[in-house]
N, C-alpha and C. Protein backbone atom coordinates (compact mmCIF):
# COMPACT_ATOMS: atom_id res chain seq x y z
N UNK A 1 -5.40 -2.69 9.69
CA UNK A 1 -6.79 -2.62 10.06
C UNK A 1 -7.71 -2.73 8.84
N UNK A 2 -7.34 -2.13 7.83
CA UNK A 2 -7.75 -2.49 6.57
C UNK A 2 -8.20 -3.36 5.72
N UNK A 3 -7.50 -4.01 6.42
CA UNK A 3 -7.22 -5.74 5.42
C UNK A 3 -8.42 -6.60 6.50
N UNK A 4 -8.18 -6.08 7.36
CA UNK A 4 -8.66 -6.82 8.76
C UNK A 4 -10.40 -7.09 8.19
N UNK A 5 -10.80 -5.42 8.11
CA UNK A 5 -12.31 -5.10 7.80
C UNK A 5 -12.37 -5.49 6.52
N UNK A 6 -11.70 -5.69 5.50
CA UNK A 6 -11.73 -6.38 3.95
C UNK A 6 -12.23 -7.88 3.87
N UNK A 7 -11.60 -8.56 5.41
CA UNK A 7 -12.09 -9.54 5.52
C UNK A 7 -13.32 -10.10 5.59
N UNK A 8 -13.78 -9.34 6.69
CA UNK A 8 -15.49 -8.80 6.85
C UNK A 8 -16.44 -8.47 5.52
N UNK A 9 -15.50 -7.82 5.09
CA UNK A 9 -16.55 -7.19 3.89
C UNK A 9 -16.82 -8.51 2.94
N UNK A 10 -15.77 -9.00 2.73
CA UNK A 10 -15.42 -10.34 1.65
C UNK A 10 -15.96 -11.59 2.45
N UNK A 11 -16.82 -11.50 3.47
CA UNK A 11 -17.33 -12.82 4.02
C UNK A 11 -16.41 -13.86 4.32
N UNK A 12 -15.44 -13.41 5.13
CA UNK A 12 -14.11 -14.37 4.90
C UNK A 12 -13.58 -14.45 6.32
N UNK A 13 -14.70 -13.53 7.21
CA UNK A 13 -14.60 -14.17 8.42
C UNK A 13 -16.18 -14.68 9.00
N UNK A 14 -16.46 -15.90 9.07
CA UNK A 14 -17.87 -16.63 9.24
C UNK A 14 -18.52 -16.67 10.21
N UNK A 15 -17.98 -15.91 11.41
CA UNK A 15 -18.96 -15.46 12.48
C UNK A 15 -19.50 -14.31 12.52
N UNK A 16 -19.41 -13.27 11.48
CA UNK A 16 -19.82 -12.21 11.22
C UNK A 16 -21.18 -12.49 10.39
N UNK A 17 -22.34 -12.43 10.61
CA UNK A 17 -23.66 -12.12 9.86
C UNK A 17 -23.31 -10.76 8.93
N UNK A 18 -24.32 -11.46 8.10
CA UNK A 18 -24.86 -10.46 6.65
C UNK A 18 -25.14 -10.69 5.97
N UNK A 19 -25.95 -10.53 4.59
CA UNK A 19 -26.00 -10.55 3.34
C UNK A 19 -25.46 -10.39 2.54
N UNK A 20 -24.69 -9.28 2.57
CA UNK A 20 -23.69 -8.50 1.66
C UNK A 20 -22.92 -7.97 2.36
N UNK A 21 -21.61 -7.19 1.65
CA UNK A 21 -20.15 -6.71 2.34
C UNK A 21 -20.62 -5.37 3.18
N UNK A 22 -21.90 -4.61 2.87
CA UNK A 22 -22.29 -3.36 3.85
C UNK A 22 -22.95 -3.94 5.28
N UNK A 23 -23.69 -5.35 4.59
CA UNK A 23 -24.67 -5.58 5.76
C UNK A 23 -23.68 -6.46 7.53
N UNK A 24 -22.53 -6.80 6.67
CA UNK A 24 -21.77 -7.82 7.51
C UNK A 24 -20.92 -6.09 8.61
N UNK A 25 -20.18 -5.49 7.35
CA UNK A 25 -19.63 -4.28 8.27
C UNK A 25 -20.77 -3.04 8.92
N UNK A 26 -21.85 -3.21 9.38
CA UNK A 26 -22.86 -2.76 10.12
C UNK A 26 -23.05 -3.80 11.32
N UNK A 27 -23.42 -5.09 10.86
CA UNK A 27 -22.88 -5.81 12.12
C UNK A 27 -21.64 -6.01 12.78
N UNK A 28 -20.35 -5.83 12.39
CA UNK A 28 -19.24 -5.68 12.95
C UNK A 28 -19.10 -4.57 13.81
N UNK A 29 -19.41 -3.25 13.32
CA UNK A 29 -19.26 -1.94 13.45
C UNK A 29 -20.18 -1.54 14.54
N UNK A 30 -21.55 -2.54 15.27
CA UNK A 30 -22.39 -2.00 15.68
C UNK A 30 -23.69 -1.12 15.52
N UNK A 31 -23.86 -1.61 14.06
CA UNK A 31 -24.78 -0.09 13.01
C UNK A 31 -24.22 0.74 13.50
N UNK A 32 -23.17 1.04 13.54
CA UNK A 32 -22.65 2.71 13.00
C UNK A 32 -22.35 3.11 11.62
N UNK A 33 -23.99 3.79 11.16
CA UNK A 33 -24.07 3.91 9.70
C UNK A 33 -22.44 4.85 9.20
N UNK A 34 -22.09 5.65 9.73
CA UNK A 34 -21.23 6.74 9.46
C UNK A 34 -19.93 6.07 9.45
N UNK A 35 -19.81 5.05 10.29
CA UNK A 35 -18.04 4.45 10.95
C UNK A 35 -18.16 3.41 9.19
N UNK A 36 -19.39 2.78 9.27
CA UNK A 36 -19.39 2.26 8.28
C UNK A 36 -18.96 3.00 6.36
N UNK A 37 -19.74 3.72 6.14
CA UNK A 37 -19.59 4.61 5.60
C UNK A 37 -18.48 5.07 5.17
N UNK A 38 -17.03 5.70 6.56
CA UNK A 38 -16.10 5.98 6.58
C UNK A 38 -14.93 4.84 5.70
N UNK A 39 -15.10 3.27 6.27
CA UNK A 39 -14.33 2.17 6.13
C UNK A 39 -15.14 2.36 4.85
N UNK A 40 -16.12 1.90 3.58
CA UNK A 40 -15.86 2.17 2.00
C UNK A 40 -15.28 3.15 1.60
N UNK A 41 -15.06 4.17 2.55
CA UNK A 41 -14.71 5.42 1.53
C UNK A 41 -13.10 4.91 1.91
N UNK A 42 -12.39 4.24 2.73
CA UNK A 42 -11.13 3.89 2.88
C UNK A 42 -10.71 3.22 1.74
N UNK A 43 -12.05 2.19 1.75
CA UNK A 43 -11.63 1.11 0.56
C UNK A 43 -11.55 1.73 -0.75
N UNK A 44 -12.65 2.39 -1.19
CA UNK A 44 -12.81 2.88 -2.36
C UNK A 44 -11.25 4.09 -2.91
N UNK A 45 -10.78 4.71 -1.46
CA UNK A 45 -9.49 5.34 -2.11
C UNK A 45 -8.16 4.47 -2.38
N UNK A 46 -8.73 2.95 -1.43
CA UNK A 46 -7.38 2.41 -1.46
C UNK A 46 -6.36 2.37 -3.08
N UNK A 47 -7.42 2.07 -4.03
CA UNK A 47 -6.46 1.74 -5.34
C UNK A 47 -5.84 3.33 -5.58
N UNK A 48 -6.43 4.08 -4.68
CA UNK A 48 -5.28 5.73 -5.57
C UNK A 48 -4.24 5.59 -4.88
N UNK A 49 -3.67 5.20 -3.75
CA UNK A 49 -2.80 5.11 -2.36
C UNK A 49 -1.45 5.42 -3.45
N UNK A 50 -0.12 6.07 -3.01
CA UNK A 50 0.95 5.65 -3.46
C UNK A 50 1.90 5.01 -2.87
N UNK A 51 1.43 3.58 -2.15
CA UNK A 51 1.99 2.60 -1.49
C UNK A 51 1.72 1.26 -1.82
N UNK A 52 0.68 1.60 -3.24
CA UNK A 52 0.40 0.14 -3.59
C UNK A 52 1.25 -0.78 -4.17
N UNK A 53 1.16 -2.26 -3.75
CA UNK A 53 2.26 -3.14 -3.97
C UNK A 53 1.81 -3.08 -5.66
N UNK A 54 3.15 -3.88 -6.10
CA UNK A 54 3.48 -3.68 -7.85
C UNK A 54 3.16 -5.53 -8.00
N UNK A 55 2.79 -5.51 -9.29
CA UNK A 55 2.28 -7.05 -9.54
C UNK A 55 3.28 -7.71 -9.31
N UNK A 56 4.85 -7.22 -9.45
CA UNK A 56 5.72 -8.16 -8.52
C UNK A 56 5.57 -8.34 -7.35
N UNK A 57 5.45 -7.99 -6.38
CA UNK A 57 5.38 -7.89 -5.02
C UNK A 57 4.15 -8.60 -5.30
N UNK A 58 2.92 -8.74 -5.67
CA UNK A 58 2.06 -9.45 -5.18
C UNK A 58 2.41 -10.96 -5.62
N UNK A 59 3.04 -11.02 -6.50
CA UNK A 59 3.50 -12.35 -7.01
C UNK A 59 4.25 -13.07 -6.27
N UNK A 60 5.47 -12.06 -5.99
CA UNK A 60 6.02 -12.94 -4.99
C UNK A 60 5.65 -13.50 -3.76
N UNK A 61 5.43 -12.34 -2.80
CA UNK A 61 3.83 -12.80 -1.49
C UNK A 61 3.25 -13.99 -1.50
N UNK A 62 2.54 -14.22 -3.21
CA UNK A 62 1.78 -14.94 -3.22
C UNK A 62 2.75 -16.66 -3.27
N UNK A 63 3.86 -16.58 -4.14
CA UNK A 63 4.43 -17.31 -4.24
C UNK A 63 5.47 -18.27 -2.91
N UNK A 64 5.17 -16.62 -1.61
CA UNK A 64 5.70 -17.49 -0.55
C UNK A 64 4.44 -17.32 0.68
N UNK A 65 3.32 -17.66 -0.22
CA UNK A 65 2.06 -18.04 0.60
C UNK A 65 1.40 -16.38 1.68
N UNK A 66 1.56 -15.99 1.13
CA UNK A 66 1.16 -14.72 2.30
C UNK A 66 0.68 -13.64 0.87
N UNK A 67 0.11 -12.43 2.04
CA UNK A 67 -0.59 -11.83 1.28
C UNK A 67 -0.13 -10.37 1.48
N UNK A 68 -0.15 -9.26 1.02
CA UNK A 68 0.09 -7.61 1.24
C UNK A 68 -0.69 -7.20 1.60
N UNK A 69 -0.55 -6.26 3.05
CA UNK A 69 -2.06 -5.86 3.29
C UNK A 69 -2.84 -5.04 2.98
N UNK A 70 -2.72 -4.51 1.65
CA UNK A 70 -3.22 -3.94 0.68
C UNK A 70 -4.13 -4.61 -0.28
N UNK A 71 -3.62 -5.75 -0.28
CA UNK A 71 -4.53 -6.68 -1.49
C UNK A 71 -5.89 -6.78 -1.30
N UNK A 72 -6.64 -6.71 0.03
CA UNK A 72 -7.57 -7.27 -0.23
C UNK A 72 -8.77 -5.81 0.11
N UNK A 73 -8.20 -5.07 0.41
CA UNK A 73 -8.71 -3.70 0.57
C UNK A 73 -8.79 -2.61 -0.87
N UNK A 74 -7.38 -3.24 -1.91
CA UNK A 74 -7.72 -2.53 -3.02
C UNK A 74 -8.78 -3.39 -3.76
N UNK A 75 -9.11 -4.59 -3.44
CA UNK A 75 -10.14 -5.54 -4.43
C UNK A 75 -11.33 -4.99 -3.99
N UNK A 76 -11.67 -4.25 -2.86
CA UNK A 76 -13.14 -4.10 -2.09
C UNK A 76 -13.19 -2.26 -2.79
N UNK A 77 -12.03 -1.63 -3.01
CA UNK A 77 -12.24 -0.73 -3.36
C UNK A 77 -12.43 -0.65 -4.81
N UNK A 78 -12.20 -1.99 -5.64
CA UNK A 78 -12.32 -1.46 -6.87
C UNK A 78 -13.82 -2.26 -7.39
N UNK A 79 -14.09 -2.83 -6.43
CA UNK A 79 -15.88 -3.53 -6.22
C UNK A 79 -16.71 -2.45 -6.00
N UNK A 80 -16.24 -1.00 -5.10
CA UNK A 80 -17.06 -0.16 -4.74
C UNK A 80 -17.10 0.98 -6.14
N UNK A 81 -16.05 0.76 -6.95
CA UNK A 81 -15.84 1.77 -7.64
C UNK A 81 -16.50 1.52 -9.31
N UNK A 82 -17.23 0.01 -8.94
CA UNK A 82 -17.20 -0.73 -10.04
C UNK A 82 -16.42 -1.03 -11.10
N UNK A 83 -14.89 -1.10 -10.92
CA UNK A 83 -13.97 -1.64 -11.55
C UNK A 83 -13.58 -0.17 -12.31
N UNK A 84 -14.08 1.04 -11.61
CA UNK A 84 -13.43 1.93 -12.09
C UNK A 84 -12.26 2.97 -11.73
N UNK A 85 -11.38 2.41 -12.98
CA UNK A 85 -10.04 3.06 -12.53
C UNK A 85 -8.99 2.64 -13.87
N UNK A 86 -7.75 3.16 -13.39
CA UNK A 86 -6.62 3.40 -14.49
C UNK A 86 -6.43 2.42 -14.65
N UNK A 87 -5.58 2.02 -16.64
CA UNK A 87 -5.50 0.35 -16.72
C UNK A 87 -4.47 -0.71 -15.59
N UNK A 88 -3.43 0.93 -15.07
CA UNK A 88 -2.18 0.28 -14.02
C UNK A 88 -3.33 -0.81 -12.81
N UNK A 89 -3.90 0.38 -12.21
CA UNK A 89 -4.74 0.14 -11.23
C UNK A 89 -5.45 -1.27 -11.73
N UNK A 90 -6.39 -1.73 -12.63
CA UNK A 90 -7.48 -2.80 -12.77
C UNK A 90 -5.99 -3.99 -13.21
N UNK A 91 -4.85 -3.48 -13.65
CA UNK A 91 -3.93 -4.58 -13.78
C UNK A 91 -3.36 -5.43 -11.87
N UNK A 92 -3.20 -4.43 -11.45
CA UNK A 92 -2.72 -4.73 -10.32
C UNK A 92 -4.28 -5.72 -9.53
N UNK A 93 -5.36 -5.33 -9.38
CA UNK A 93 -6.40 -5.86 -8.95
C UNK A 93 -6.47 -7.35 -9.64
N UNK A 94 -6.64 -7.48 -11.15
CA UNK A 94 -6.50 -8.71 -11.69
C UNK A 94 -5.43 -9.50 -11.31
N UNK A 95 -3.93 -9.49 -10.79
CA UNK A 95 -3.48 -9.99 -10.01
C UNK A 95 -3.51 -10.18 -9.09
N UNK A 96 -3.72 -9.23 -8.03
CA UNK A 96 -4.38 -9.65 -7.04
C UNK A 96 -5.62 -10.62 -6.88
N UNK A 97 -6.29 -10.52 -7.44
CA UNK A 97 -7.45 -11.61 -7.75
C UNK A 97 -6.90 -12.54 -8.00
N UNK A 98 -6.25 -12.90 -9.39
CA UNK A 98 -5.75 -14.60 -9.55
C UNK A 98 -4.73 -14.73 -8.82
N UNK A 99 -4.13 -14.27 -8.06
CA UNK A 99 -2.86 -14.93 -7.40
C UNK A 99 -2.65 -14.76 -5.81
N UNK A 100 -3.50 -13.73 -5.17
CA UNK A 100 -3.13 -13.82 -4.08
C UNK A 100 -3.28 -14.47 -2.91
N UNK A 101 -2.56 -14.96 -2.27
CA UNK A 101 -2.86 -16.09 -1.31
C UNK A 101 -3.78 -15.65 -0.06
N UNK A 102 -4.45 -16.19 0.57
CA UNK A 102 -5.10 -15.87 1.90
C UNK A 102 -4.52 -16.70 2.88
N UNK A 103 -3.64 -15.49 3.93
CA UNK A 103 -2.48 -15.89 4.61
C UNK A 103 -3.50 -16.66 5.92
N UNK A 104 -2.72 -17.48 6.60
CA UNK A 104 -2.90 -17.63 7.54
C UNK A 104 -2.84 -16.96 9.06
N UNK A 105 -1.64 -15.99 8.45
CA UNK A 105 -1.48 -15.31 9.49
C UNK A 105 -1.48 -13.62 8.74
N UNK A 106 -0.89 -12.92 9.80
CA UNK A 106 -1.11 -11.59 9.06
C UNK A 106 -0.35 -11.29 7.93
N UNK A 107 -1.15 -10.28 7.31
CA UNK A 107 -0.51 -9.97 5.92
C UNK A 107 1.11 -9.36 5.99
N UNK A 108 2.00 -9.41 5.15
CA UNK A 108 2.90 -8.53 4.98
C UNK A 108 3.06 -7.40 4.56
């Protein structure tokens, strides 16, 4: 579900209106300032999670075209956090950034 609303946030699904990644998940959400609200504070904990994939795992994913469904929820959380976090953490995001694929179908 995560990845799902990451999409939204990241303008990466184009029937969703907005300006920006708050204004698109207020129109998704129905202005529910609070539901909204809730989904950054998801994103923003995602990079602490201890289930996050390792820059192998995103490499490989990426290498057989698919994505973790973590990837694109820890990139929105470390946008909310302004890139703040441990060097493990901003390493794993910078891979994720250059390498991860945007699956066609659902994430792994």
């Amino acid at each position: 579900m995560l990845y799902d609303l990451a999409t939204v946030y990241f303008g990466m699904v184009t029937d969703i209106p907005g300006d920006g990644p708050h204004e698109r998940l207020l129109h998704l959400l129905l202005d529910d300032v609070e539901l909204v609200d809730r989904v950054i504070h998801a994103f923003v904990m995602s990079p602490c999670r201890d289930d996050l994939p390792t820059e192998r795992d995103v490499l490989r994913l990426s290498s057989e075209g698919q994505s973790h469904y973590l990837s694109l929820p820890v990139l929105a959380g470390l946008e909310e956090r302004g890139c703040e976090a441990d060097q493990d953490t901003l390493r794993l995001g910078l891979t994720i950034l250059l390498n991860d694929a945007v699956p066609d179908e659902d994430p792994a």
